[in-house]
PDB file of N, CA and C in Angstrom:
ATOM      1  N   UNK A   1       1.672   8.382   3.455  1.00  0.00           N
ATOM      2  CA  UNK A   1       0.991   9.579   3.914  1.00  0.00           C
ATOM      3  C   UNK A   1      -0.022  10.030   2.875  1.00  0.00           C
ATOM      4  N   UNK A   2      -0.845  10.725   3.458  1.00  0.00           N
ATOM      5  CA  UNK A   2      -2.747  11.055   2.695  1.00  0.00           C
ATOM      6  C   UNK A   2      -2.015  12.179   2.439  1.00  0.00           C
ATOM      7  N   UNK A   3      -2.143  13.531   1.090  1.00  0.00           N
ATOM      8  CA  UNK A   3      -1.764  14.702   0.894  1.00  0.00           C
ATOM      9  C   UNK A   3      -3.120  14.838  -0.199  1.00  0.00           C
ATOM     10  N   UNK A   4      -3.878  15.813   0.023  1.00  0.00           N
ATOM     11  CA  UNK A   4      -5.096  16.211  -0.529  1.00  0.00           C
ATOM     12  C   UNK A   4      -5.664  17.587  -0.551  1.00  0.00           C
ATOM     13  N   UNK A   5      -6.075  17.997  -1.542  1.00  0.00           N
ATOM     14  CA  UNK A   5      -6.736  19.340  -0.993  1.00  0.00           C
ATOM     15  C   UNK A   5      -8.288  19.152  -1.992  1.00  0.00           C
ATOM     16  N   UNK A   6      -9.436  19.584  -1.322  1.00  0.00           N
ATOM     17  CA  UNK A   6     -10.812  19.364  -1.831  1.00  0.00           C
ATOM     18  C   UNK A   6     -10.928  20.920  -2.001  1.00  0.00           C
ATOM     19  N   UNK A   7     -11.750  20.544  -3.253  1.00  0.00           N
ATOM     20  CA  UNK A   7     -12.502  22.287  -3.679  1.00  0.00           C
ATOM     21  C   UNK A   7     -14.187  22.043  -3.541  1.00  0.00           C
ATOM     22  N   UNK A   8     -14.646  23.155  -3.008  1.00  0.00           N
ATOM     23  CA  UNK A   8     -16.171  23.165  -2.820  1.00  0.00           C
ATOM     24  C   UNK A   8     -16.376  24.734  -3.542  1.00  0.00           C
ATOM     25  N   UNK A   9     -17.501  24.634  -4.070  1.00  0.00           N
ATOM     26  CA  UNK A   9     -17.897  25.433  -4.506  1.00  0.00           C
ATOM     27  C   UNK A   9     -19.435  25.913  -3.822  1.00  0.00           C
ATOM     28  N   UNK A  10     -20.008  26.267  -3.178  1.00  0.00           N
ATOM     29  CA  UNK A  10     -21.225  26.574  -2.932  1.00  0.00           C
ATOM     30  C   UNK A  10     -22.027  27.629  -3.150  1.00  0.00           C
ATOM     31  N   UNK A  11     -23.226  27.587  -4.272  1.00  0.00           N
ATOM     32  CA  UNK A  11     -24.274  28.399  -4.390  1.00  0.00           C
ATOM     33  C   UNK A  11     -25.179  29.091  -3.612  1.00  0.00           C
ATOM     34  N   UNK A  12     -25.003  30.345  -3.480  1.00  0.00           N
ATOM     35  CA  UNK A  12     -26.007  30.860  -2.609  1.00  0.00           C
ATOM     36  C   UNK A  12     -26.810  32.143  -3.378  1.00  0.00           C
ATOM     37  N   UNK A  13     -28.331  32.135  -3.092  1.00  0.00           N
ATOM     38  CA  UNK A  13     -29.207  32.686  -3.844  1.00  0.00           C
ATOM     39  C   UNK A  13     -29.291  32.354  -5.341  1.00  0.00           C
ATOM     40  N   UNK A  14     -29.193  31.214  -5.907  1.00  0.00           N
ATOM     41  CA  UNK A  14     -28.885  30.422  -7.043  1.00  0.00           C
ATOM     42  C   UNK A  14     -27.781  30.754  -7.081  1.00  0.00           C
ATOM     43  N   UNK A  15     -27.559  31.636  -8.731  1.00  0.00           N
ATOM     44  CA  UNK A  15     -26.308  31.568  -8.823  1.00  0.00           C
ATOM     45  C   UNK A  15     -25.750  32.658  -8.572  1.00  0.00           C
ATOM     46  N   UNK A  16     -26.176  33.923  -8.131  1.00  0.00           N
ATOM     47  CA  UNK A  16     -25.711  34.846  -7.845  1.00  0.00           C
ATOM     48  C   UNK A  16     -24.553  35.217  -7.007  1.00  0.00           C
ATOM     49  N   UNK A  17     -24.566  34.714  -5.699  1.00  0.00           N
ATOM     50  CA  UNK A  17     -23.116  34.621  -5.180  1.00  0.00           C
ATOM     51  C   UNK A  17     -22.478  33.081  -4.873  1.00  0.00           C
ATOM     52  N   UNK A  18     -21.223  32.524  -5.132  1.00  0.00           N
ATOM     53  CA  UNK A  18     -20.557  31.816  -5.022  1.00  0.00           C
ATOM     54  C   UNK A  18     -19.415  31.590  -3.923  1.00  0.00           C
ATOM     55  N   UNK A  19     -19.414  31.255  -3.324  1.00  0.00           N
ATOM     56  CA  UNK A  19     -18.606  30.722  -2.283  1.00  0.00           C
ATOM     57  C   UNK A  19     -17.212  29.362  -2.391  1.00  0.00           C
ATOM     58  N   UNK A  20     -16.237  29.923  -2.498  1.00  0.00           N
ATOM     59  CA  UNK A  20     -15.147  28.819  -3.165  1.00  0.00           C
ATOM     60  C   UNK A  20     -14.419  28.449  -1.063  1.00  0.00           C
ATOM     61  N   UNK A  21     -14.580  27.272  -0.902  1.00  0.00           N
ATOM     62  CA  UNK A  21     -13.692  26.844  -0.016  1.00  0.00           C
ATOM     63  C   UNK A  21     -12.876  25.744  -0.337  1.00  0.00           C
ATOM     64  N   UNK A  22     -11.676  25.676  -0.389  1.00  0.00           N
ATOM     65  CA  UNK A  22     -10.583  24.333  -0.505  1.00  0.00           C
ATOM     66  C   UNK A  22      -9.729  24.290   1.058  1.00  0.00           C
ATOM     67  N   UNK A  23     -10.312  22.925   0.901  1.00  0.00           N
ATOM     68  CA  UNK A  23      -9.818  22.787   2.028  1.00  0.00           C
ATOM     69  C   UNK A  23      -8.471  21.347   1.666  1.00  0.00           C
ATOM     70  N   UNK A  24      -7.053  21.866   2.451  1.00  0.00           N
ATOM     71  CA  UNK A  24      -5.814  21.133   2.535  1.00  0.00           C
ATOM     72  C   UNK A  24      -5.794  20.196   3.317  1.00  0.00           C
ATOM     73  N   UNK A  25      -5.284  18.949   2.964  1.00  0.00           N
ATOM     74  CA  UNK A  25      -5.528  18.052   4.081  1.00  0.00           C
ATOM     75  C   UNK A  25      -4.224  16.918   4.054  1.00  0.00           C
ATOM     76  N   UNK A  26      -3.463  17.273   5.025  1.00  0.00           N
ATOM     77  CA  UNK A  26      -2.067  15.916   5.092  1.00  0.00           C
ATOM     78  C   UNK A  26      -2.220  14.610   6.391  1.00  0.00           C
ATOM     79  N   UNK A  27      -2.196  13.388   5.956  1.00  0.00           N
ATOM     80  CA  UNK A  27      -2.031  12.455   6.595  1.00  0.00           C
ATOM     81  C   UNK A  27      -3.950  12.863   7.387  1.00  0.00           C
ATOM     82  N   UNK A  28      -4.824  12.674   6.568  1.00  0.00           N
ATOM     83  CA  UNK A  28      -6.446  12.491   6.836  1.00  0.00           C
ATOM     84  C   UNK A  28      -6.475  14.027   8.102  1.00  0.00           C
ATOM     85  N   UNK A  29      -5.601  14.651   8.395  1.00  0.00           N
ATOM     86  CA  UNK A  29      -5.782  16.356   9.025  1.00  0.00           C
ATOM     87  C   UNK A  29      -5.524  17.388   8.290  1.00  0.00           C
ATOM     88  N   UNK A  30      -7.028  17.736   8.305  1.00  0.00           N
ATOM     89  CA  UNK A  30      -7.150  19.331   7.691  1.00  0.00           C
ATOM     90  C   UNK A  30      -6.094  20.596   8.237  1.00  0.00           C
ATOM     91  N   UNK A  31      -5.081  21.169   7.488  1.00  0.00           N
ATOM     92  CA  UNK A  31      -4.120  21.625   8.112  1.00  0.00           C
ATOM     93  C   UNK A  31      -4.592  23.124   7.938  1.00  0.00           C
ATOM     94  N   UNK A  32      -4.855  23.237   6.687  1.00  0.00           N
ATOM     95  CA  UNK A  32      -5.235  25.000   6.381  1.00  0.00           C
ATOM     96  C   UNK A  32      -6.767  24.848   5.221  1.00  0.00           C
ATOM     97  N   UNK A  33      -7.074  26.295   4.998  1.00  0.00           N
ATOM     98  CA  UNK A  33      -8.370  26.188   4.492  1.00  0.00           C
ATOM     99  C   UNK A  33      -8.512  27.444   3.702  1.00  0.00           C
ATOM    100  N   UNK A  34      -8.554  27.747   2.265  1.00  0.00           N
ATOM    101  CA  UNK A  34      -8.875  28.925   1.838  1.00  0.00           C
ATOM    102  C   UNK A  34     -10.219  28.915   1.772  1.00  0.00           C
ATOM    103  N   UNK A  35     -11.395  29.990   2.107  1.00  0.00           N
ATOM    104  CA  UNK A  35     -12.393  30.900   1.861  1.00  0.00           C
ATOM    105  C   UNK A  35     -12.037  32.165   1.288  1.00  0.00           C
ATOM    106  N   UNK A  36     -13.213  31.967   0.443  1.00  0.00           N
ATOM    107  CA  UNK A  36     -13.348  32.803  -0.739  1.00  0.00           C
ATOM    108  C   UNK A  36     -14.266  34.072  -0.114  1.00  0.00           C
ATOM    109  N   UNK A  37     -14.943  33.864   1.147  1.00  0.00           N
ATOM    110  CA  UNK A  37     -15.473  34.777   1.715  1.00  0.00           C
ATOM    111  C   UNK A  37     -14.471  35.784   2.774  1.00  0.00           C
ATOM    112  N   UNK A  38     -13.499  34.716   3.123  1.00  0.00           N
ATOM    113  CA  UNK A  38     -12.553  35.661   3.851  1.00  0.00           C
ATOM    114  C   UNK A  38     -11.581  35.936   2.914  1.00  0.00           C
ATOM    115  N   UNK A  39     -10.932  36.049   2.184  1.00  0.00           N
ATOM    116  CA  UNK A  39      -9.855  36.067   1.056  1.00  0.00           C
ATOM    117  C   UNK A  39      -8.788  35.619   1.112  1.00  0.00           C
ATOM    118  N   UNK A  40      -8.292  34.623   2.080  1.00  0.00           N
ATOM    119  CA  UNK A  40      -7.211  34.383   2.565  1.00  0.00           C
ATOM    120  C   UNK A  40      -7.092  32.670   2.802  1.00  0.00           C
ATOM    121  N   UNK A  41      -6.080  32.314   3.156  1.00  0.00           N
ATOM    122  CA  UNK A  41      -5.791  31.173   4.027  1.00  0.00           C
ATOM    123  C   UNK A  41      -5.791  30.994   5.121  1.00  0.00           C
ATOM    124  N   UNK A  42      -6.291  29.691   6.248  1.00  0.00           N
ATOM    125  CA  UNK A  42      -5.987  30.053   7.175  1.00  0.00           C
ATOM    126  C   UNK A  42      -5.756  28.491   8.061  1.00  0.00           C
ATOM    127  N   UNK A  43      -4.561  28.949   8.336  1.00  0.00           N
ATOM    128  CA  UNK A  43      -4.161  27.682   9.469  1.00  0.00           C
ATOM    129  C   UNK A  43      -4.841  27.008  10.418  1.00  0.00           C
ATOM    130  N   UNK A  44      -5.288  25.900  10.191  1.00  0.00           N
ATOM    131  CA  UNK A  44      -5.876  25.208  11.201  1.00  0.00           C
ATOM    132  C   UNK A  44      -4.927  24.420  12.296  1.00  0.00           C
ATOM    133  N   UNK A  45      -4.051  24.366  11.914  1.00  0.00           N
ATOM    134  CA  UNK A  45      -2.823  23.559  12.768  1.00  0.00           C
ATOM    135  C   UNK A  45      -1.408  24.313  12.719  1.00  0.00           C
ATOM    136  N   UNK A  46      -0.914  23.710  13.646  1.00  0.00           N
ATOM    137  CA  UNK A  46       0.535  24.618  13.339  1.00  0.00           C
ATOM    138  C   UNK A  46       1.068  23.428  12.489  1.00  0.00           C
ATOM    139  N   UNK A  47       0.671  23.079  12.014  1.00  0.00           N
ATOM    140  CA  UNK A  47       1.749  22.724  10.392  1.00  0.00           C
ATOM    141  C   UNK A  47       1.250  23.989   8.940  1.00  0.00           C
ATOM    142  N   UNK A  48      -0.274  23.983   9.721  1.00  0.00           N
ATOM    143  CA  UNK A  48      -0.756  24.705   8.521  1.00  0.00           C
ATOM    144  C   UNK A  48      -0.240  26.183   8.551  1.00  0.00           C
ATOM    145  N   UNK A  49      -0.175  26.571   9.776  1.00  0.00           N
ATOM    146  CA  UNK A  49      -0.280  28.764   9.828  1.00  0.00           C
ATOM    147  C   UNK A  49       0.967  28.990   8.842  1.00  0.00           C
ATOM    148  N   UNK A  50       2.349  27.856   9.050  1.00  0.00           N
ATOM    149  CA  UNK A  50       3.287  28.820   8.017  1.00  0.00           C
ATOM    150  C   UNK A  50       2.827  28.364   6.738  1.00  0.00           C
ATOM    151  N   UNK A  51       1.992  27.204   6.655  1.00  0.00           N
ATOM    152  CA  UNK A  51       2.069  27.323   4.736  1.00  0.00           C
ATOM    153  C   UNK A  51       1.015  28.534   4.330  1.00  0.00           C
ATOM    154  N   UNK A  52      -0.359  28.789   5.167  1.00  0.00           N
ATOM    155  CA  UNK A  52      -1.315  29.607   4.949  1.00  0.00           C
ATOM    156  C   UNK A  52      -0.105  31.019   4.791  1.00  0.00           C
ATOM    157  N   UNK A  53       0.744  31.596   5.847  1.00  0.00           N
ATOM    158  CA  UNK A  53       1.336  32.559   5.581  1.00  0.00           C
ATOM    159  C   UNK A  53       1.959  32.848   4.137  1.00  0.00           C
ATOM    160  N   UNK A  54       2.376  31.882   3.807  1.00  0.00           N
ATOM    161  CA  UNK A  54       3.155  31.540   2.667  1.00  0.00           C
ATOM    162  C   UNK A  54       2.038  31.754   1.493  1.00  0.00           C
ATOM    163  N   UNK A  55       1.568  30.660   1.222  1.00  0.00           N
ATOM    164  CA  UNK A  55       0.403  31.334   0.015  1.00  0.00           C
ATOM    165  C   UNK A  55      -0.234  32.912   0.505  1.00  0.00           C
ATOM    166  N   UNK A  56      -0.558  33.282   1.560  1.00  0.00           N
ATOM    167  CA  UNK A  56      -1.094  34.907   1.996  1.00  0.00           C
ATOM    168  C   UNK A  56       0.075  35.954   1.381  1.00  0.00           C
ATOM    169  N   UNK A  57       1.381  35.106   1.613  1.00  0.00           N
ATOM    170  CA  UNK A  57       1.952  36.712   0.777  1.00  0.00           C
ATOM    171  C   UNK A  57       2.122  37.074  -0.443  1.00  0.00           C
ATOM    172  N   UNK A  58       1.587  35.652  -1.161  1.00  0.00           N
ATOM    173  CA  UNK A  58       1.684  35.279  -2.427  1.00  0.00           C
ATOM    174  C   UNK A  58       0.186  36.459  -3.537  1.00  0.00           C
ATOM    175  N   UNK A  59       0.068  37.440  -3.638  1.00  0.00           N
ATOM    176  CA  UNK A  59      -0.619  37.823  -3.863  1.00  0.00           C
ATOM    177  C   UNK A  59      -1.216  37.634  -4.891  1.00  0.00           C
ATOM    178  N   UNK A  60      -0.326  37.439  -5.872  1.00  0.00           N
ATOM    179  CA  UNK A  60      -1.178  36.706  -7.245  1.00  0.00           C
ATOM    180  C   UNK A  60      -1.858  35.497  -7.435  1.00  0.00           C
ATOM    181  N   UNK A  61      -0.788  34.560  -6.668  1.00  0.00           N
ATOM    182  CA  UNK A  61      -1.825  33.716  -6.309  1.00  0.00           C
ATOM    183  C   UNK A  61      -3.033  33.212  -5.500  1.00  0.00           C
ATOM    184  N   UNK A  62      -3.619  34.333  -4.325  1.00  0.00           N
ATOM    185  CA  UNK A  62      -4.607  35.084  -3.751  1.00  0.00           C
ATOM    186  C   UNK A  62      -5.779  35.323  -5.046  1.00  0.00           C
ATOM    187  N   UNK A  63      -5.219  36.207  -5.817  1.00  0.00           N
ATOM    188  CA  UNK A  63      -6.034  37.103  -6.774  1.00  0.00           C
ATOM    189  C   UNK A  63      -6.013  35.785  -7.829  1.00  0.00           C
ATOM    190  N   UNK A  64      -5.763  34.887  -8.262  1.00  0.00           N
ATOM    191  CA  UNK A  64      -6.153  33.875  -9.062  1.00  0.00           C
ATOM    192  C   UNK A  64      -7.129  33.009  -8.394  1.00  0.00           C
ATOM    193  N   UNK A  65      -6.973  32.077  -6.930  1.00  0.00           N
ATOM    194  CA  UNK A  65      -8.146  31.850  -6.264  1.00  0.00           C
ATOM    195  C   UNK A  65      -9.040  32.625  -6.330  1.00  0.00           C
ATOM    196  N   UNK A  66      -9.298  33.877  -5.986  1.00  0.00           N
ATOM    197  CA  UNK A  66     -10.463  34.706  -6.130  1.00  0.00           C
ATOM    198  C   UNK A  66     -11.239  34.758  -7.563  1.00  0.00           C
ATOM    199  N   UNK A  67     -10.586  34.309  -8.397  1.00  0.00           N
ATOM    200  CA  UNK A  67     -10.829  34.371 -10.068  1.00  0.00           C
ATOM    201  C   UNK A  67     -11.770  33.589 -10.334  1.00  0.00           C
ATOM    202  N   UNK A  68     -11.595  32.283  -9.640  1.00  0.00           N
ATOM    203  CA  UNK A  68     -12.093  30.938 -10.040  1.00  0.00           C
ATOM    204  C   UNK A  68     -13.518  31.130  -9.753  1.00  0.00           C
ATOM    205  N   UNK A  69     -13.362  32.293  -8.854  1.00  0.00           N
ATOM    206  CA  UNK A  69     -15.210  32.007  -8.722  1.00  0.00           C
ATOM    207  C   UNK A  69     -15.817  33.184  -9.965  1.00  0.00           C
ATOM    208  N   UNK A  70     -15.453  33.883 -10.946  1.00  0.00           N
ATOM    209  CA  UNK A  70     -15.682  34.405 -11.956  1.00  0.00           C
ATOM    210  C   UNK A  70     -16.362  33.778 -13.147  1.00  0.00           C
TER     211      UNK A  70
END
């Protein structure tokens, strides 16, 4: 089995605002997806909604993703 998660970072207006998306991915399907524009996780599959729930209640680790774009 494929278990992966990709980080993107994307520049917008040079460098002024930053955009962090990682996207999770098991067996080559994207299951969940954090944006840094929405602040959260979010399930793309029902394998993904309970892990997205799971990191969502996790608040510190919320507020550390949000960091990275600092």
């Amino acid at each position: 089995f494929f278990c992966w998660a990709i980080s993107e970072c994307h520049y917008l207006n040079g460098t002024e605002r930053v955009r962090l998306l990682e996207r999770q991915i098991y067996n080559r399907q994207q299951f969940a997806h954090f944006d840094s524009d929405v602040g959260k996780y979010v399930g793309d599959t029902a394998l993904g909604e309970p892990q997205a729930e799971y990191w969502n209640s996790d608040a510190e680790y919320l507020e550390n993703r949000m960091n990275q774009l600092d």
